[in-house]
N, C-alpha and C. Protein backbone atom coordinates (compact mmCIF):
# COMPACT_ATOMS: atom_id res chain seq x y z
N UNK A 1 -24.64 -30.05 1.60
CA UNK A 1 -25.66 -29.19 1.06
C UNK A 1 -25.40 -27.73 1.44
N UNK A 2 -25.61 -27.09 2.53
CA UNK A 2 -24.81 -25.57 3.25
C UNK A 2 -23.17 -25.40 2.51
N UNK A 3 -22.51 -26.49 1.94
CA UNK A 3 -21.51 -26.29 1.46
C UNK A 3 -21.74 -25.53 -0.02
N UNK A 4 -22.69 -26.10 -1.06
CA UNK A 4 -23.00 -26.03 -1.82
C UNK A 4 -24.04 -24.40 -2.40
N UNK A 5 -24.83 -24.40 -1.47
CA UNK A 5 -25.41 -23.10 -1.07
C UNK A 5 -24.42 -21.86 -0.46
N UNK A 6 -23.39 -22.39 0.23
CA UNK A 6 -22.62 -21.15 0.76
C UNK A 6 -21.55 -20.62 -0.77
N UNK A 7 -21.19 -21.78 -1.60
CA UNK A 7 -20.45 -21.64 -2.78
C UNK A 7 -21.16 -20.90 -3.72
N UNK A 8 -22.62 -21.28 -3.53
CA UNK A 8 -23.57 -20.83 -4.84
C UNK A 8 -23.91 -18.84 -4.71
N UNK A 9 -23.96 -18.63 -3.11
CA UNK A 9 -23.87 -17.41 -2.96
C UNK A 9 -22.98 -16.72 -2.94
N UNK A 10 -22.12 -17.19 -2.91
CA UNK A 10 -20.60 -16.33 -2.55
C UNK A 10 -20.37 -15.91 -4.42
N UNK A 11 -20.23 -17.25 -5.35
CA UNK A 11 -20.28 -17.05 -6.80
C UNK A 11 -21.51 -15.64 -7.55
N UNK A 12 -22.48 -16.00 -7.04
CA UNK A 12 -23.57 -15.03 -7.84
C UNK A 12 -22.95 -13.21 -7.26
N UNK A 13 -22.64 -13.72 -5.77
CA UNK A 13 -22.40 -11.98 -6.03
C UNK A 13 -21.34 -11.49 -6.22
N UNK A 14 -20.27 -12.52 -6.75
CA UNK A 14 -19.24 -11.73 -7.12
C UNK A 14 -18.10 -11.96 -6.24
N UNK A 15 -17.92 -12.49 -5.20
CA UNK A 15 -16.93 -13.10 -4.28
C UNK A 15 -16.09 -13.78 -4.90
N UNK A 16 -16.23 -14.82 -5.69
CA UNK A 16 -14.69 -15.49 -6.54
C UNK A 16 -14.20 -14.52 -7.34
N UNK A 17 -15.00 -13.72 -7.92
CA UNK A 17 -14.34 -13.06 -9.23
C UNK A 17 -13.02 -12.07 -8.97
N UNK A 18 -12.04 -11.74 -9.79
CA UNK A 18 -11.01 -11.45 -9.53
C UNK A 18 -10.92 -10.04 -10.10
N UNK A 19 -10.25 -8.98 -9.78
CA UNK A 19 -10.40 -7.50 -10.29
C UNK A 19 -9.59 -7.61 -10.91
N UNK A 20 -10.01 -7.03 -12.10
CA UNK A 20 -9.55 -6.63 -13.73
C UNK A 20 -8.49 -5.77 -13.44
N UNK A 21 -8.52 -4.44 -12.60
CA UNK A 21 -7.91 -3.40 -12.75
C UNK A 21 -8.28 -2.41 -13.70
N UNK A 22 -9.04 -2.69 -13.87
CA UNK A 22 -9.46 -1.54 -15.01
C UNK A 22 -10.50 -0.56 -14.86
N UNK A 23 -11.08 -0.52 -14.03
CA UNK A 23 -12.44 0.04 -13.38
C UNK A 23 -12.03 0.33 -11.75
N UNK A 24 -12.39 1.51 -11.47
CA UNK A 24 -12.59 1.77 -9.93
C UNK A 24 -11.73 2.53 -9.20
N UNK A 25 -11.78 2.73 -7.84
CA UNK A 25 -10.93 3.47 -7.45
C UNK A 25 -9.21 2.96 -7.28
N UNK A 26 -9.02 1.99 -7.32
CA UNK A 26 -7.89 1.22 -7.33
C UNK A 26 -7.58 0.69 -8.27
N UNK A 27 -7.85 0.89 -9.56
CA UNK A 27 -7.26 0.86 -11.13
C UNK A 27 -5.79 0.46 -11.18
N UNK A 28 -5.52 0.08 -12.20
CA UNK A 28 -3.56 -0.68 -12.28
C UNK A 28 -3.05 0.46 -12.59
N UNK A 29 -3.62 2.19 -13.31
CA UNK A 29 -3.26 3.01 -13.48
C UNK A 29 -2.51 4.07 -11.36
N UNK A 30 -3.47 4.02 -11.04
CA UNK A 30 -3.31 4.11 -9.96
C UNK A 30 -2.11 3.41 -8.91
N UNK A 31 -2.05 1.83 -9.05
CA UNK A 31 -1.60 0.94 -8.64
C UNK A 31 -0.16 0.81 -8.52
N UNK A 32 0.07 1.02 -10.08
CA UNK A 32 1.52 0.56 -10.58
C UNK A 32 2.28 1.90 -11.07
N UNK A 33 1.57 3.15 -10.92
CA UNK A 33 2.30 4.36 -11.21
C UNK A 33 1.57 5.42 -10.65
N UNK A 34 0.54 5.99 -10.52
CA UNK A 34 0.80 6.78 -9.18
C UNK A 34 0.82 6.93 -8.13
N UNK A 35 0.96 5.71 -7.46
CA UNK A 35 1.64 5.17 -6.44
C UNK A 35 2.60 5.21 -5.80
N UNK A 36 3.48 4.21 -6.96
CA UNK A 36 4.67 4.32 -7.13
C UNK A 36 5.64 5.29 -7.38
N UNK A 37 4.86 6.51 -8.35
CA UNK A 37 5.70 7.55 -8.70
C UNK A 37 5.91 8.37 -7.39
N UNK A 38 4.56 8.31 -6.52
CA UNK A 38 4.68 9.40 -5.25
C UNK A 38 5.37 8.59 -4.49
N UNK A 39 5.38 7.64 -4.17
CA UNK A 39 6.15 7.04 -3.12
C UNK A 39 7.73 7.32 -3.52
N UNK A 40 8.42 7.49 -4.80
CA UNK A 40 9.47 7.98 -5.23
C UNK A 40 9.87 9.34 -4.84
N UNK A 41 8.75 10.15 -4.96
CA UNK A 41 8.92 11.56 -4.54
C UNK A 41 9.14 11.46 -2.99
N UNK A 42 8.41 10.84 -2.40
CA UNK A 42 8.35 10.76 -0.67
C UNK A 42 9.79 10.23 -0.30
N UNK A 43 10.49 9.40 -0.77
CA UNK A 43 11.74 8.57 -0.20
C UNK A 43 12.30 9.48 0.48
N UNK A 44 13.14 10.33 -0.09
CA UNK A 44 13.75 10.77 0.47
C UNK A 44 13.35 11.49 1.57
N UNK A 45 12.58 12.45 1.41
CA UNK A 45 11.74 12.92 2.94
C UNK A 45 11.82 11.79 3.96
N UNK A 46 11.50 10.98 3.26
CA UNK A 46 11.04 9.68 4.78
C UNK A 46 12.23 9.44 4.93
N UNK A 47 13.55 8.98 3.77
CA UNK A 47 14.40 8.87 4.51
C UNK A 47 15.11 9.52 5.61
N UNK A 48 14.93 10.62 5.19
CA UNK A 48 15.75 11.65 6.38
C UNK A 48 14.98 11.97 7.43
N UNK A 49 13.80 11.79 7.49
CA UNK A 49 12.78 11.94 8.92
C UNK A 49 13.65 10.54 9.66
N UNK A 50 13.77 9.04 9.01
CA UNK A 50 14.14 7.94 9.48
C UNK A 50 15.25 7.68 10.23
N UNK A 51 15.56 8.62 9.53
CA UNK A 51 17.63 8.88 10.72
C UNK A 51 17.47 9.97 11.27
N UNK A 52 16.70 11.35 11.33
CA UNK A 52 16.74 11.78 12.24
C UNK A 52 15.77 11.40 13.58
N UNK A 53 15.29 10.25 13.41
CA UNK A 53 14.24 10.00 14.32
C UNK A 53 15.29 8.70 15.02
N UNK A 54 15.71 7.87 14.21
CA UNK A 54 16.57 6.71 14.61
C UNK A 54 17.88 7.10 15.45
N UNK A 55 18.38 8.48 15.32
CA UNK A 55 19.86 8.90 15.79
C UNK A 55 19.08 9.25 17.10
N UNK A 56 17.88 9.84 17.49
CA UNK A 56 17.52 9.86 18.68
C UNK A 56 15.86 9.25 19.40
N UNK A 57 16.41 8.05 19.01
CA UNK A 57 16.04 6.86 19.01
C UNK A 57 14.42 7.34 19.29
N UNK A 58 13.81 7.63 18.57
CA UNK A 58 12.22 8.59 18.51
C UNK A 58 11.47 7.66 17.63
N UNK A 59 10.28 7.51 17.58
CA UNK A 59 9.39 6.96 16.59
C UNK A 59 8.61 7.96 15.92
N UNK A 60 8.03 7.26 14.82
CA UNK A 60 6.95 8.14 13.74
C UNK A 60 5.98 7.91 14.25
N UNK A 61 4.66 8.92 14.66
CA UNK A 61 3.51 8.92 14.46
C UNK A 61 2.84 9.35 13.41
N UNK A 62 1.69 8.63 12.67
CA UNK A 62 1.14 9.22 11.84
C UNK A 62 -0.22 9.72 12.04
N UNK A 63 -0.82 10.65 11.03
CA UNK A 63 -2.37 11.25 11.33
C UNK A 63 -3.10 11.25 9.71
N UNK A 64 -3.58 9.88 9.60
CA UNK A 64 -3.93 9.96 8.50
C UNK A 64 -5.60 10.82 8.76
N UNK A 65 -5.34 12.07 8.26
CA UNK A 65 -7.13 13.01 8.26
C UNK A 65 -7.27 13.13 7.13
N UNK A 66 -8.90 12.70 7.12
CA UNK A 66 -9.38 12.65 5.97
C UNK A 66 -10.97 11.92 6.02
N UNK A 67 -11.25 11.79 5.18
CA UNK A 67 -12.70 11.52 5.10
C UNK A 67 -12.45 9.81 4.13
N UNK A 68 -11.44 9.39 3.95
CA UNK A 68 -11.56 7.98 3.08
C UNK A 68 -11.93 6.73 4.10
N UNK A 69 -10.48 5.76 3.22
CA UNK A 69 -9.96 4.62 4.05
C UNK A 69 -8.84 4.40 4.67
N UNK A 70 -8.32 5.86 4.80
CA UNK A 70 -6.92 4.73 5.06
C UNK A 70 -5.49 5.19 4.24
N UNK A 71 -5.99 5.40 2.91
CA UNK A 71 -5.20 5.48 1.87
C UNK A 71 -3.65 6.01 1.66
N UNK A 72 -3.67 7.20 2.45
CA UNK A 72 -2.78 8.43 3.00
C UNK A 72 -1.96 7.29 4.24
N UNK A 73 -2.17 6.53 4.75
CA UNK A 73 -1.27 5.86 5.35
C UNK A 73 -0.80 4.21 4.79
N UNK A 74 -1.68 4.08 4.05
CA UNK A 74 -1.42 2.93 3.14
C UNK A 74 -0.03 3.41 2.15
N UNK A 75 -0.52 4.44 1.66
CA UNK A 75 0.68 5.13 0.78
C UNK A 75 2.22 4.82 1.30
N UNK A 76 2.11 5.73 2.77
CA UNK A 76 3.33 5.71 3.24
C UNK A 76 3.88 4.59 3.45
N UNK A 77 3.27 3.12 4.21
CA UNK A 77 3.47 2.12 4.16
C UNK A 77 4.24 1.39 3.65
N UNK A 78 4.20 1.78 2.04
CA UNK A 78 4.07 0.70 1.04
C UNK A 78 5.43 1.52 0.22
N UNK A 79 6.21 2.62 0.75
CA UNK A 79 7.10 2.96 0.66
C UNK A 79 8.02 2.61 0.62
N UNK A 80 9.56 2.04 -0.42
CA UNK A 80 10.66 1.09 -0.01
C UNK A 80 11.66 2.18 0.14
N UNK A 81 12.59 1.50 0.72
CA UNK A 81 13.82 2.16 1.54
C UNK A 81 14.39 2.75 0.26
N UNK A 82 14.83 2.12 -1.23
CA UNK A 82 15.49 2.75 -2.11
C UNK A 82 14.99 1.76 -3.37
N UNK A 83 15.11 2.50 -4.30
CA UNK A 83 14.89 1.04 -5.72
C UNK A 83 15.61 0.41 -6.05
N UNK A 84 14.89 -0.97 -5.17
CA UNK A 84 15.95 -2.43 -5.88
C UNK A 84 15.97 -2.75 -7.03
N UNK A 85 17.04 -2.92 -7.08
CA UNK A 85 17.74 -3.82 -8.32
C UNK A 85 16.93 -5.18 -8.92
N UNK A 86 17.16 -6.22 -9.78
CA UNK A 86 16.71 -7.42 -9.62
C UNK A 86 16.63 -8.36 -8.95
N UNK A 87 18.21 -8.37 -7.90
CA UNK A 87 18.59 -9.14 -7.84
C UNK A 87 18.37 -8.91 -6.00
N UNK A 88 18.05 -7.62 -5.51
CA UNK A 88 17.41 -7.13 -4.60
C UNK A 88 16.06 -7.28 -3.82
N UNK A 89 16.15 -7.76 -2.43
CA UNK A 89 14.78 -7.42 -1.93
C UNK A 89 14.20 -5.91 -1.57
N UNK A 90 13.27 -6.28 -1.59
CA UNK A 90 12.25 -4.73 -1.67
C UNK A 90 11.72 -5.00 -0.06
N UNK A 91 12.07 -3.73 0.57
CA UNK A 91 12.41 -3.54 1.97
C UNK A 91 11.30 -1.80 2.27
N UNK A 92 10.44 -2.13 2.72
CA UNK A 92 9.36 -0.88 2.65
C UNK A 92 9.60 -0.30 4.13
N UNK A 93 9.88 1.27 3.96
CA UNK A 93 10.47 1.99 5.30
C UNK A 93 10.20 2.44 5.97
N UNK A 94 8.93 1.83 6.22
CA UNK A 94 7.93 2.05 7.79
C UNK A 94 7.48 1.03 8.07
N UNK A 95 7.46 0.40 9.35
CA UNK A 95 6.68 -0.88 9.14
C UNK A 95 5.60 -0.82 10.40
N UNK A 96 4.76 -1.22 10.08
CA UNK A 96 3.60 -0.69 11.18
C UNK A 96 3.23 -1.54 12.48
């Protein structure tokens, strides 16, 4: 019964349902290209912060400021080392 009631609430407000992408602050517009496009622009920067930090064996700190969630370090995150191929794994060049 609590099984049934915990399913019945979780359904009415919206807990199973799955995002469209089409609405909100995290849109597939957002998602799958300007994202992606900035994280393209960033590579190289990050790459070369990555070896000059790795040749003397230093780490990255980050300071995500701001008034959001997060986002500004989510970004960097989600950054890959270079664009794979197909046949390539996707290797992201910070890892937290």
């Amino acid at each position: 019964m609590a099984e049934r009631k915990a399913y019945s609430k979780a359904a009415n407000t919206g807990r199973y349902d799955k995002s469209s992408g089409l609405l909100g602050k995290y849109d597939n517009v957002r998602r799958f290209w300007e994202d992606q496009v900035t994280g393209i622009f960033l590579r190289p920067a990050l790459n070369d912060l990555m070896e000059r930090k790795r040749r003397y064996l230093d780490r990255i700190r980050i300071l995500d400021l701001g008034c959001g969630s997060g986002d500004g370090y989510d970004l960097l995150m989600a950054v890959i080392t270079k664009d794979p191929g197909i046949y390539e794994y996707v290797i992201t060049l910070l890892s937290g």
